[in-house]
Protein backbone atom coordinates (compact mmCIF):
# COMPACT_ATOMS: atom_id res chain seq x y z
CA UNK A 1 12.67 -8.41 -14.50
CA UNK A 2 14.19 -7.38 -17.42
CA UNK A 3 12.32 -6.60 -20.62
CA UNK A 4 13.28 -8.51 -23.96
CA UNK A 5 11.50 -5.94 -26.30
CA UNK A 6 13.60 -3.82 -29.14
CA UNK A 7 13.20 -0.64 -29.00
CA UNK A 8 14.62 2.56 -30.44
CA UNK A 9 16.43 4.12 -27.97
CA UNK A 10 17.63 1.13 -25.45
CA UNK A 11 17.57 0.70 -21.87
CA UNK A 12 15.38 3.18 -20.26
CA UNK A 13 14.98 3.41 -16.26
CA UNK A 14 12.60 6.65 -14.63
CA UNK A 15 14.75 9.55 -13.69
CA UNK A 16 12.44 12.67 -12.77
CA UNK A 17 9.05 13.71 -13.79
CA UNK A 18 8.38 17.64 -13.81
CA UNK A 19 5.98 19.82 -11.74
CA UNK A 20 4.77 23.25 -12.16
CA UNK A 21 3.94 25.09 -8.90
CA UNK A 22 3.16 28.62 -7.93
CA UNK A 23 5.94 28.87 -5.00
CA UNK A 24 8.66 26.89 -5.33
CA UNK A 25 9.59 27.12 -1.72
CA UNK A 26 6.03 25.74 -0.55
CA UNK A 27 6.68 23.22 -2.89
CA UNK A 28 9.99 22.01 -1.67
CA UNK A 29 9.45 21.83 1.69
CA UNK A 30 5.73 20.54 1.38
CA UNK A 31 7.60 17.51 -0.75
CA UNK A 32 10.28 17.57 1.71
CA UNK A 33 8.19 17.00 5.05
CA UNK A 34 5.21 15.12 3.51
CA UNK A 35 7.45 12.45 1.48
CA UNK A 36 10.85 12.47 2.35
CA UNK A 37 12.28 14.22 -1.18
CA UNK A 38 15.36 16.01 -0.38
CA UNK A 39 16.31 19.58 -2.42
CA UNK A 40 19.55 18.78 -4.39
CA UNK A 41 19.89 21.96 -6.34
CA UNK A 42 18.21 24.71 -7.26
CA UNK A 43 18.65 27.04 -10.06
CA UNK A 44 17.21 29.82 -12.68
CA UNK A 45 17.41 29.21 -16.08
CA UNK A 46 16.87 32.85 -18.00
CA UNK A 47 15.77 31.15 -21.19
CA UNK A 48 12.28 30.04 -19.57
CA UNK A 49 12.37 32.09 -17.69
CA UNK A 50 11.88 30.09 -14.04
CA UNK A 51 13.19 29.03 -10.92
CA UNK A 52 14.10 25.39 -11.20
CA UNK A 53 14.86 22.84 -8.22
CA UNK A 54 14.95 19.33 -8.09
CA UNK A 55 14.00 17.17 -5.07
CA UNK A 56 15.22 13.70 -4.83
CA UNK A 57 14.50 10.87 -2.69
CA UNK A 58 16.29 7.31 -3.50
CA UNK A 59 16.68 7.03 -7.50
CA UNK A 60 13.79 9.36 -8.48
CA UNK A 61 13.39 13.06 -8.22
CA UNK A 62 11.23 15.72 -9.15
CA UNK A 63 11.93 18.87 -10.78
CA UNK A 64 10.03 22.14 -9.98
CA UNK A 65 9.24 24.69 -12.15
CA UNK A 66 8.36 28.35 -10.87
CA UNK A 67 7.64 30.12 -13.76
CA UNK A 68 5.95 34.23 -13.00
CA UNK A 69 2.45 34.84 -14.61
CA UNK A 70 1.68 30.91 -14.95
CA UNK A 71 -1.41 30.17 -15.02
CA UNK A 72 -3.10 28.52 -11.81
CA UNK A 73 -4.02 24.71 -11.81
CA UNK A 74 -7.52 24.24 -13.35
CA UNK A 75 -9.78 23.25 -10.70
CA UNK A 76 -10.73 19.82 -12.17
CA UNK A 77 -7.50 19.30 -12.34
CA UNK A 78 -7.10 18.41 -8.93
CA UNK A 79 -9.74 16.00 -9.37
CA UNK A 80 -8.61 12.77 -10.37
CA UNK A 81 -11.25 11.69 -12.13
CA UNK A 82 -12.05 14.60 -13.43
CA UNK A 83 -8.40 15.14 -14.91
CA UNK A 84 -8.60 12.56 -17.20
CA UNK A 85 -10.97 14.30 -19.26
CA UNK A 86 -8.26 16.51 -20.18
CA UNK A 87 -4.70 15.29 -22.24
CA UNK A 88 -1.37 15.32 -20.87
CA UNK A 89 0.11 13.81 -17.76
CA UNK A 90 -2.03 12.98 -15.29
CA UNK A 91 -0.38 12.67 -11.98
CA UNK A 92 2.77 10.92 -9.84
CA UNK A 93 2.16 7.86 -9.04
CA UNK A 94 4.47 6.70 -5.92
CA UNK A 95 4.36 2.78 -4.38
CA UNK A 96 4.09 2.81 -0.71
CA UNK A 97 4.32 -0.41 1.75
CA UNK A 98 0.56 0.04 3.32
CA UNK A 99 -1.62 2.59 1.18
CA UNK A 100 -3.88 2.92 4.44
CA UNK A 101 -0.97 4.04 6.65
CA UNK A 102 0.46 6.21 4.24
CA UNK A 103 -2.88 8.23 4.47
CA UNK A 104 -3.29 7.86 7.80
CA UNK A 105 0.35 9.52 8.82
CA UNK A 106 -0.44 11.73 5.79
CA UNK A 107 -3.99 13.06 6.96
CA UNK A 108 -2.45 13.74 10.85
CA UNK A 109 0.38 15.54 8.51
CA UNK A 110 -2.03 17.91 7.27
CA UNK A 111 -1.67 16.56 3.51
CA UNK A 112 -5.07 16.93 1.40
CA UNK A 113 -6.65 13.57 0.70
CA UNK A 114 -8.93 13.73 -2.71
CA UNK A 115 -9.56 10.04 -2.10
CA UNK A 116 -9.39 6.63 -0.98
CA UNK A 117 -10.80 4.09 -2.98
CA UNK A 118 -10.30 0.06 -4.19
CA UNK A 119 -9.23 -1.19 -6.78
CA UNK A 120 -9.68 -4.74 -7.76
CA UNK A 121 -9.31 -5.61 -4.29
CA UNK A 122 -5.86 -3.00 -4.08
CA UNK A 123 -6.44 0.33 -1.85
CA UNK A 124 -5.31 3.23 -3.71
CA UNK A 125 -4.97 6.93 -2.87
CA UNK A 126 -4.89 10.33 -4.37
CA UNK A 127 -3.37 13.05 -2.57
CA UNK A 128 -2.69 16.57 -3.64
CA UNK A 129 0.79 18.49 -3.10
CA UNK A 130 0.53 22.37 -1.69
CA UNK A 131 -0.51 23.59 -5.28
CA UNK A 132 -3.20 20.86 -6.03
CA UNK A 133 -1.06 18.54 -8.68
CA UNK A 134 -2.45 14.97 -7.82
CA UNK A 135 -0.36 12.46 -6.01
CA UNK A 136 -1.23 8.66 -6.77
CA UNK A 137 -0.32 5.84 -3.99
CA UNK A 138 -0.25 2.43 -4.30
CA UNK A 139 0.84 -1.12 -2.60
CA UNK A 140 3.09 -3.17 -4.72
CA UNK A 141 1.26 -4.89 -7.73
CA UNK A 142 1.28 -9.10 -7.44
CA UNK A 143 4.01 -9.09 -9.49
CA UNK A 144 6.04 -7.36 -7.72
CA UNK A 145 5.63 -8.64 -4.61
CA UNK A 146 8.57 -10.48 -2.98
CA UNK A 147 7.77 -14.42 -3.29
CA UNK A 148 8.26 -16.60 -0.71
């Protein structure tokens, strides 16, 4: 589906979204075993100053940021809910075949499930990486769906 809306800066498609963590290798290989992101470099960039790395899986990555003397994750934070009483970006959201499944192989996996709820009928699931930063799952929306 392509959009027919006019916008300032033309065609847009999602290319990463940015995570702090507190150990970067935890991070990676927490990303790496519990959804399938793959490291594709890793770097450190003095003007921050941090250690940088960016995962990938498919089209989409994720950058990690491990930046000394940051400050932890709030606890409500890592409470979805919760989080949205606070601005700013809220979590990853990442469309899975079977939401139920996911959390299934996820919960033997050792992952931390906040929750499992329904939405309009939809399962949904919040899950939260090695350093608490909530992970949204979700089947594909109607619209999306293959028709046949």
């Amino acid at each position: 589906m392509t959009s027919s809306i006019t916008c300032a800066v033309g065609p847009l498609r999602p290319h990463h979204v940015g995570v702090s963590v507190p150990d970067l290798d935890a991070a990676l290989t927490w990303y790496e075993r519990m959804l399938g992101f793959v490291v594709e470099q890793r770097q450190y960039i003095d003007k921050i100053p941090a250690h940088v790395a960016f995962a990938r899986r498919d089209d989409f990555r994720i950058e990690f940021f491990q930046v000394e003397g940051a400050a932890p994750l709030p606890e409500d934070r890592r409470v979805p809910n919760l989080d949205l009483r606070t601005h700013g970006t809220k979590h990853l959201c990442l469309e899975v075949p079977d939401v139920p499944a996911a959390v299934s192989a996820l919960r033997a996996a050792g992952a931390d499930i906040a929750y499992e709820i329904r939405v309009e009928g939809n399962p949904v699931a919040f899950i939260r990486d090695c350093a608490g930063n909530l992970i949204e799952l979700i089947e594909p929306f109607a619209a999306d769906r293959p028709r046949g």
